[in-house]
Structure formats: C-alpha cells, structure tokens
N, C-alpha and C. Protein backbone atom coordinates (compact mmCIF):
# COMPACT_ATOMS: atom_id res chain seq x y z
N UNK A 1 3.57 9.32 -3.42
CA UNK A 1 5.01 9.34 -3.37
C UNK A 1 5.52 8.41 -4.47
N UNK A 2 6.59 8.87 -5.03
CA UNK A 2 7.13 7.88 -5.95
C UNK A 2 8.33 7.25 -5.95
N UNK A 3 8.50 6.17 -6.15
CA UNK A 3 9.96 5.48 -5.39
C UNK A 3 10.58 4.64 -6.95
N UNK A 4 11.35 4.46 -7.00
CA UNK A 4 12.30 3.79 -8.11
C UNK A 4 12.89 2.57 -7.98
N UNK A 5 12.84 1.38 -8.33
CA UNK A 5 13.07 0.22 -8.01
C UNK A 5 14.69 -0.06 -8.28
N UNK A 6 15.14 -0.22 -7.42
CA UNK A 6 16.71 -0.36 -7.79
C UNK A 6 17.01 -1.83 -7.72
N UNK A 7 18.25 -1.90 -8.13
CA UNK A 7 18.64 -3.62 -7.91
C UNK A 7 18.47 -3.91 -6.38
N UNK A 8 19.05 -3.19 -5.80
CA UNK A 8 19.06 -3.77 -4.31
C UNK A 8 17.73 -4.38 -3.86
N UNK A 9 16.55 -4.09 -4.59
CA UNK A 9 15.18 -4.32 -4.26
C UNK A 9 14.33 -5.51 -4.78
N UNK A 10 15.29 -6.04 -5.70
CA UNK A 10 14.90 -7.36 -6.66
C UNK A 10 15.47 -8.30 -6.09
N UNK A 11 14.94 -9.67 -6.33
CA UNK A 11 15.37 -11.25 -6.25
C UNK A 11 16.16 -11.74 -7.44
N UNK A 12 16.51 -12.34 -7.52
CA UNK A 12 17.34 -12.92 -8.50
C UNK A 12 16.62 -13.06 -10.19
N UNK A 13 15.61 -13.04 -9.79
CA UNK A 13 14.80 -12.86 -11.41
C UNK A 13 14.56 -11.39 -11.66
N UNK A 14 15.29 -10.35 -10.96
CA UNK A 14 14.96 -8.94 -11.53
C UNK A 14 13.46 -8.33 -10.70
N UNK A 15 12.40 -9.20 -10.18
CA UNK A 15 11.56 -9.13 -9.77
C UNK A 15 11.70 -8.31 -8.25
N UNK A 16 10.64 -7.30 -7.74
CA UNK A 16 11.10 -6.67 -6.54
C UNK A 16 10.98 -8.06 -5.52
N UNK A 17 11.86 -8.18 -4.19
CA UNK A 17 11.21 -8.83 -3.23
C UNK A 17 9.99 -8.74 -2.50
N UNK A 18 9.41 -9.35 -2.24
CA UNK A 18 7.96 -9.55 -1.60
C UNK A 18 8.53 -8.53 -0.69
N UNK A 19 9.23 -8.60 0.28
CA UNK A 19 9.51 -8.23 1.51
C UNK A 19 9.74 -6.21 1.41
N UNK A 20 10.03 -6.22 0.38
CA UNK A 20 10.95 -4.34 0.05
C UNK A 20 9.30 -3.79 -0.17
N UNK A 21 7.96 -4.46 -0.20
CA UNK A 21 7.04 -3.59 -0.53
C UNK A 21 6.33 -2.83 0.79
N UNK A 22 7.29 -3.62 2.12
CA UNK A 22 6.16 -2.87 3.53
C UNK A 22 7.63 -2.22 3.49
N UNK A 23 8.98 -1.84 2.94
CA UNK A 23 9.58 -0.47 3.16
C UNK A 23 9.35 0.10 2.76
N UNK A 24 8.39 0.03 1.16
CA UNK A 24 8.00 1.00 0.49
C UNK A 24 6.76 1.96 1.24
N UNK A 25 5.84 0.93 1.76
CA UNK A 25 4.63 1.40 2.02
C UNK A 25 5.20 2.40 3.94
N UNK A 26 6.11 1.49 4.41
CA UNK A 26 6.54 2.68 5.76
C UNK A 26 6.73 3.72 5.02
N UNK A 27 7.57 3.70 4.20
CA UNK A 27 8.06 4.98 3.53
C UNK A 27 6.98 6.35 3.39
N UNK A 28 5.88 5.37 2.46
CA UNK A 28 4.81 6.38 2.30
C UNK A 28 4.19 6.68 3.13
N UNK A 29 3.76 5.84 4.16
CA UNK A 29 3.04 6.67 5.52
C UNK A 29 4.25 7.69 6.01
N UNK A 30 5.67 7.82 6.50
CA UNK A 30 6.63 8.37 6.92
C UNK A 30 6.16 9.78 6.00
N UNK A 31 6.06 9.93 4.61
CA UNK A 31 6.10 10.79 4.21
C UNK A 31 4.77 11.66 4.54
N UNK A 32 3.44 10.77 4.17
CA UNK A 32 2.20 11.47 4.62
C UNK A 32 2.19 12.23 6.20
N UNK A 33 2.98 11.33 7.22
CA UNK A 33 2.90 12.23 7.99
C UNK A 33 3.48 13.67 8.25
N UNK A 34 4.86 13.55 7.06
CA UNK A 34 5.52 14.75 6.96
C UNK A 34 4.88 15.53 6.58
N UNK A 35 4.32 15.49 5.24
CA UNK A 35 2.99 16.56 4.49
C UNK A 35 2.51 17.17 5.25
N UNK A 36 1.52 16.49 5.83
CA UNK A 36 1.34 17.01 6.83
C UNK A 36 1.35 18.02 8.38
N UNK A 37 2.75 17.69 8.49
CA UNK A 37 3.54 18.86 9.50
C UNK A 37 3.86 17.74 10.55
N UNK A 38 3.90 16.74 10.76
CA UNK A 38 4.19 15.67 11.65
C UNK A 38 5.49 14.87 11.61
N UNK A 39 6.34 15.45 12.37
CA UNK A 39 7.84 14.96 12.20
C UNK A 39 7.81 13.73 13.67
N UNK A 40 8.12 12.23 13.00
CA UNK A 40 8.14 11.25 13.64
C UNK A 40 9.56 11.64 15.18
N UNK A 41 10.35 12.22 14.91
CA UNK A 41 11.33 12.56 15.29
C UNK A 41 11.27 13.65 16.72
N UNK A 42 10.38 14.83 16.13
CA UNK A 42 10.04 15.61 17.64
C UNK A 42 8.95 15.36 17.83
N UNK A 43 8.09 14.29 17.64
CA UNK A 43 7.07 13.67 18.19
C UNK A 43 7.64 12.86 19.97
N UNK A 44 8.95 11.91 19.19
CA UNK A 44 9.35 11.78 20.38
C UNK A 44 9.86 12.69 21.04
N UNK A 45 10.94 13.59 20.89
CA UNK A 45 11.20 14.39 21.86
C UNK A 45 10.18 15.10 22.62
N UNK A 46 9.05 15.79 22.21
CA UNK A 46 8.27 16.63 22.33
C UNK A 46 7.16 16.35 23.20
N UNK A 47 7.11 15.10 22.87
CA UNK A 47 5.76 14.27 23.40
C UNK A 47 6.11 13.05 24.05
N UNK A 48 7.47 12.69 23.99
CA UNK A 48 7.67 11.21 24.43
C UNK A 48 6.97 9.84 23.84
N UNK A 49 5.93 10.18 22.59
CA UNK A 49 5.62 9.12 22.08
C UNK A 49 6.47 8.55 20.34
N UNK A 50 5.94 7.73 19.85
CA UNK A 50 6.23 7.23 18.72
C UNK A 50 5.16 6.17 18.63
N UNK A 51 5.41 5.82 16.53
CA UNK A 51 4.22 5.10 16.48
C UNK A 51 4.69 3.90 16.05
N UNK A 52 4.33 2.67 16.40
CA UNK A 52 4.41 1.18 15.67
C UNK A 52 3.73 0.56 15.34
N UNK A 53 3.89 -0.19 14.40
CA UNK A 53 3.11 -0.95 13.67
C UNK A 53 2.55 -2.40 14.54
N UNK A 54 1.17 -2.44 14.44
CA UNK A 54 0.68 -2.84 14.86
C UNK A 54 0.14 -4.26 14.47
N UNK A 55 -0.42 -4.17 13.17
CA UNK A 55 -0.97 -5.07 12.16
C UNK A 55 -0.38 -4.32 10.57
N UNK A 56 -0.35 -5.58 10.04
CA UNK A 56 -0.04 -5.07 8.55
C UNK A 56 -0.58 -6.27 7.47
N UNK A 57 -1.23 -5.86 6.53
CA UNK A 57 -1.42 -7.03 5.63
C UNK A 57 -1.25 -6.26 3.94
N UNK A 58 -0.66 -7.35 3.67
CA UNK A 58 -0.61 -7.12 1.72
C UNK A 58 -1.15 -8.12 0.83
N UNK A 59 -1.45 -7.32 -0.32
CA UNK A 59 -1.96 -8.16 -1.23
C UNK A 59 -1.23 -8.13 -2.18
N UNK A 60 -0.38 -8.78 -3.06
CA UNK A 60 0.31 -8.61 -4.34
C UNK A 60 -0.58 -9.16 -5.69
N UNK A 61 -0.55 -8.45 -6.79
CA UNK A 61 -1.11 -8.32 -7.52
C UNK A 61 -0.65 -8.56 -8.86
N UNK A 62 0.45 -7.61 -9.32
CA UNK A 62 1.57 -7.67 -10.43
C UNK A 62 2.97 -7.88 -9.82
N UNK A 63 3.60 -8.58 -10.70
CA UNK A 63 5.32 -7.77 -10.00
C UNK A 63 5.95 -6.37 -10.19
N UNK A 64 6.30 -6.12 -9.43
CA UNK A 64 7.42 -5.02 -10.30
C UNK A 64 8.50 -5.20 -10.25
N UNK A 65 8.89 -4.31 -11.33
CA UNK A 65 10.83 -4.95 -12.14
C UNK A 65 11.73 -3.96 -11.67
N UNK A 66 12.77 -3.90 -11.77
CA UNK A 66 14.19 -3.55 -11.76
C UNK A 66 13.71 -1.93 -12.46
N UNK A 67 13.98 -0.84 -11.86
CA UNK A 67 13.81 0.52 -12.84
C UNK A 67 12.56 0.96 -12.86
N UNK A 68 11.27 0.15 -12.67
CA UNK A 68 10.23 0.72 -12.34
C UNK A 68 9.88 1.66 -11.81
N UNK A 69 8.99 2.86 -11.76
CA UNK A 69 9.27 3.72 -10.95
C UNK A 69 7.66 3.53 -10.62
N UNK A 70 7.66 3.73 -9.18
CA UNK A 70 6.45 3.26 -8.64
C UNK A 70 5.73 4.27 -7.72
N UNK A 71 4.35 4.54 -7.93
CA UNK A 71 3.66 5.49 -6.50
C UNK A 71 3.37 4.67 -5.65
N UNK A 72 3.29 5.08 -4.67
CA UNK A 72 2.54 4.42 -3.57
C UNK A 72 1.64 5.83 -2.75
N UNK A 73 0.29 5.98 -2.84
CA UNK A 73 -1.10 6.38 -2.55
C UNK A 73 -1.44 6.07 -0.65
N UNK A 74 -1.58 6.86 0.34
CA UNK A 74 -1.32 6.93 1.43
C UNK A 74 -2.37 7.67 1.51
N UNK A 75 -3.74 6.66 2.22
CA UNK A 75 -4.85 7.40 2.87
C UNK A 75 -5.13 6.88 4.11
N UNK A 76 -5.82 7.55 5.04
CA UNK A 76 -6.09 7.13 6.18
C UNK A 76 -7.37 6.60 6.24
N UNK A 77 -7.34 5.62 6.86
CA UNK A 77 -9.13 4.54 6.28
C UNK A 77 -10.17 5.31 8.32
N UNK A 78 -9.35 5.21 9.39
CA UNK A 78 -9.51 5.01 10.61
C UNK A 78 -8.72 5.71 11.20
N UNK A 79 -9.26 6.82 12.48
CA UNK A 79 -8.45 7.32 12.85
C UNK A 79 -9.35 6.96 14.31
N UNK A 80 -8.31 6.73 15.48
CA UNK A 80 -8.76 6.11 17.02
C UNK A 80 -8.40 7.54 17.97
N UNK A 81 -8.43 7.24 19.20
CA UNK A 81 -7.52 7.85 20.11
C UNK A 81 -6.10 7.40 20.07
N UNK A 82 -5.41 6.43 20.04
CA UNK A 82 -4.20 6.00 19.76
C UNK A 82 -3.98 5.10 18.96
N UNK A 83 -4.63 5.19 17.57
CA UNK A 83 -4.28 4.28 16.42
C UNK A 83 -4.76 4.93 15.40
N UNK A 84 -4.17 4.43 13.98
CA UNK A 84 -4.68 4.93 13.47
C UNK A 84 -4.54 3.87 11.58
N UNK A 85 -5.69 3.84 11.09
CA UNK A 85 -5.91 2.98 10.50
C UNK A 85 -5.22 2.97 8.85
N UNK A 86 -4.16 2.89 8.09
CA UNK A 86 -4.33 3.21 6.72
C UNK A 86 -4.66 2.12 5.62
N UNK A 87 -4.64 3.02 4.61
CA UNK A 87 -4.75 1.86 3.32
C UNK A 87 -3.38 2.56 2.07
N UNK A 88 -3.09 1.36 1.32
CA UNK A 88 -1.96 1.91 0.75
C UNK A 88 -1.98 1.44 -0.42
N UNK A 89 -1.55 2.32 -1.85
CA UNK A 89 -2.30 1.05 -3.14
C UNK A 89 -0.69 1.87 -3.81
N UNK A 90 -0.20 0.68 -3.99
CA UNK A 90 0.97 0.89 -4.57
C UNK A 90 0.91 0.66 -6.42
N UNK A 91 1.35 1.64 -7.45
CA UNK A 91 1.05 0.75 -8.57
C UNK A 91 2.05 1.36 -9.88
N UNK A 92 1.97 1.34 -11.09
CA UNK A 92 2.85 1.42 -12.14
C UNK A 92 2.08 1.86 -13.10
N UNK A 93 2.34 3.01 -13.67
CA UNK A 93 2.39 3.84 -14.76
C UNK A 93 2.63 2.90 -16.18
N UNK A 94 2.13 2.59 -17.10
CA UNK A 94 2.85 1.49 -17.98
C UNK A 94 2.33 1.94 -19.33
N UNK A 95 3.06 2.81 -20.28
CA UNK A 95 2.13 2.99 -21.55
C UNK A 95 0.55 3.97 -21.11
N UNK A 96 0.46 4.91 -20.24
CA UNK A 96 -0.67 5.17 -19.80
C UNK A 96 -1.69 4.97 -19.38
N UNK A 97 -1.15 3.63 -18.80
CA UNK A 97 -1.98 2.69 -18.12
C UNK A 97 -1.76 2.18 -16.90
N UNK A 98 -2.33 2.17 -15.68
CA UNK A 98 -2.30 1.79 -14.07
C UNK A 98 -2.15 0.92 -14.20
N UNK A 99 -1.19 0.32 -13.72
CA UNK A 99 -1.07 -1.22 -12.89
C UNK A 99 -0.99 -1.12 -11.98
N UNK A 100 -2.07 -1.79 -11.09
CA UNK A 100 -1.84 -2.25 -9.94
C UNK A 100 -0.52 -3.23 -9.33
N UNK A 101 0.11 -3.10 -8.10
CA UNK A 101 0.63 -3.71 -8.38
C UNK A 101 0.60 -4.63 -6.44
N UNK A 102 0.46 -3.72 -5.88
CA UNK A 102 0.09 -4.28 -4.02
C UNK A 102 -0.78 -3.24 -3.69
N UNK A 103 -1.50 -3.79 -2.73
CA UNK A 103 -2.59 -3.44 -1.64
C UNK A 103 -2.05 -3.93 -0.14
N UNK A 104 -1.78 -2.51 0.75
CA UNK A 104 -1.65 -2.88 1.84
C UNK A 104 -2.60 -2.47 2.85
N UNK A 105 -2.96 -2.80 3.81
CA UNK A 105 -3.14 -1.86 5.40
C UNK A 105 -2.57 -2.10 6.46
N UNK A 106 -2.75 -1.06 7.38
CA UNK A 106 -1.41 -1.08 8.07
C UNK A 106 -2.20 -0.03 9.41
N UNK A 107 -2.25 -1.02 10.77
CA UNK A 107 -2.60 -0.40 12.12
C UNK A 107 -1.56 0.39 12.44
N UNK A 108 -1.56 1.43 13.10
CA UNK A 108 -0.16 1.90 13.85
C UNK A 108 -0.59 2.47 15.07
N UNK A 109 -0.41 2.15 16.06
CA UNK A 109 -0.43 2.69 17.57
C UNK A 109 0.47 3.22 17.39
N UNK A 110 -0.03 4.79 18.64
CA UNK A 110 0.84 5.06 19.46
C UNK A 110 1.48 5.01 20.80
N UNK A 111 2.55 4.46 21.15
CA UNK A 111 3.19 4.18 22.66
C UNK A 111 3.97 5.08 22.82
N UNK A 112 4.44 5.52 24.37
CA UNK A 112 5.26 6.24 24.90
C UNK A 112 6.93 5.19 25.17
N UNK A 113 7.59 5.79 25.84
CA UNK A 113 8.93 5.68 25.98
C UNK A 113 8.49 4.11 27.06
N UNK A 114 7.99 3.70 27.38
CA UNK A 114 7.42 2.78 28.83
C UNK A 114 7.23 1.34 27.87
N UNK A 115 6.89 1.61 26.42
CA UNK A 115 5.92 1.01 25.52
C UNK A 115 4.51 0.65 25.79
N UNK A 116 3.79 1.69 26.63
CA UNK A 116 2.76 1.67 26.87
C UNK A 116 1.81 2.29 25.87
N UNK A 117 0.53 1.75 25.50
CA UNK A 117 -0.41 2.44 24.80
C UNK A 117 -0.46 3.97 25.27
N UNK A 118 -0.78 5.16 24.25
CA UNK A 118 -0.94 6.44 24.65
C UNK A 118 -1.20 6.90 24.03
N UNK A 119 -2.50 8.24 23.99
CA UNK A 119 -3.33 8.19 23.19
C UNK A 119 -2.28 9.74 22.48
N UNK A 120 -2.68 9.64 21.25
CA UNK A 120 -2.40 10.63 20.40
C UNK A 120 -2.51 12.33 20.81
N UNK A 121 -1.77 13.01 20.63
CA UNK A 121 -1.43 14.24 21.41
C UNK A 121 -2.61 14.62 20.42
N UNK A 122 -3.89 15.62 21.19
CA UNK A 122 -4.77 16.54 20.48
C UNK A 122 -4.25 16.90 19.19
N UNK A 123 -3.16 18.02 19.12
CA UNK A 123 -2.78 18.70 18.34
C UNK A 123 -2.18 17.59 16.95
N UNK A 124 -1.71 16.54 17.05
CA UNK A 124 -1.43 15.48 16.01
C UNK A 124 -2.56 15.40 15.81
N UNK A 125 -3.93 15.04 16.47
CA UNK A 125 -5.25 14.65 16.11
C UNK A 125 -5.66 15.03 15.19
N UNK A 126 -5.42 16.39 15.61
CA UNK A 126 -6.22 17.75 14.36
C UNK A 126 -5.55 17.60 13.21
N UNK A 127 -4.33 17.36 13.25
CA UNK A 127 -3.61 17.64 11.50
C UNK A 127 -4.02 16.25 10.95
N UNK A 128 -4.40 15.18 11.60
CA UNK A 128 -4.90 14.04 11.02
C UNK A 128 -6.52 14.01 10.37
N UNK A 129 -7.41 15.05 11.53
CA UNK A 129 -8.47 14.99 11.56
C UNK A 129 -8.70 15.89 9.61
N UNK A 130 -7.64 17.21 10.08
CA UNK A 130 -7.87 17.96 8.64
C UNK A 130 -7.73 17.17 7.40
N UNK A 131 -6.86 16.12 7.22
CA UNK A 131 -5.91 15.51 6.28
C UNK A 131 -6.93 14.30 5.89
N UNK A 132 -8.09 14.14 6.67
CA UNK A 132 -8.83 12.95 6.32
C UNK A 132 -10.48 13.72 5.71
C-alpha cells in the first residue's frame, strides 16, 4: 500500500511523527484484510466479532519527510485460532533505491461484543490460510 506523507504527519522539523507510523501500519493491515475479501465492518455485524491489537512493536530506522510517498508491505508471520501474527516493513523509493524506513509487528486478537477472546470464524480462517 502506498501512503503520502502530508504535513499533518510531521513534527516541527518536517520529520513524520514517531507516533503517525502505527496509523500507517493499521492502515496497511485494514487494507490487507480488504484484499482479501475481509470487511472489518460485517465481520462485526455478521459474526459479532472484531479484531484488536494486542501487542505492537516498531523499529525506526530512517526518517521520513513531508511529501514522501511511502509503501508499507503487510505479511502475515502467524496465524492462531484467534490471533493472528503480522510483520510490516514500511520504506521509501529514493533515486531507485529502498530505504528502509520502520519495522513493525503487530498481535491482533479476535474478541466478540462481551470483549471476550473468540476464535476466528472458519471461513475468515481460510481467506487467511490462502493469503499466507
């Protein structure tokens, strides 16, 4: 997925905030699950569940600036009965050259409406199981 660094996303030195890189990286899981056929949305209706984040860790590497236009790379490392494991490598195009720029991962359970643990509906399983 590719996202564009706007002002709203920088600190006062033009630099993105530390903080705008786990919206970036929700973003990209949000989207992988769309690819997929997995709408976060009639998951709940349908199923009564949704997924939250569980654990998350980043690594920053480079900065990125103001206008950058950035991918962020969305694979699944772990898949549970009700979790499911990713990795996320966010980076910059520069002169034809990769920059790295963050490394995330990121647990996500799934809970029902109760906020109880609950394991992943079969049929989500499979489009995860294909996709990995």
């Amino acid at each position: 997925m590719k996202i564009r660094v706007y002002y709203e996303d920088t600190d006062a030195g033009g630099i993105v905030y530390y903080a705008n890189y786990f919206k970036f990286t929700e973003r990209g899981r949000t989207e992988l699950l769309r690819d997929i056929g997995v709408s976060q949305s009639e998951m709940l209706k349908k199923y009564d569940i949704k997924f939250i984040v569980h654990s998350v860790s980043m690594e920053y590497i480079n900065p990125a600036y103001l206008d950058d236009q950035l991918t962020i790379e969305t694979s699944i490392n772990k898949l549970k009965k009700a979790s499911i494991d990713f990795s996320q490598n966010i980076y910059n195009i520069s002169n034809d050259k990769k920059i790295d720029i963050a490394k995330s991962k990121c647990r996500i359970v799934c809970i029902n409406s109760s906020l109880k643990i609950n394991p992943i509906p079969d049929l989500i399983l499979k489009k995860f199981l294909e996709e990995t």
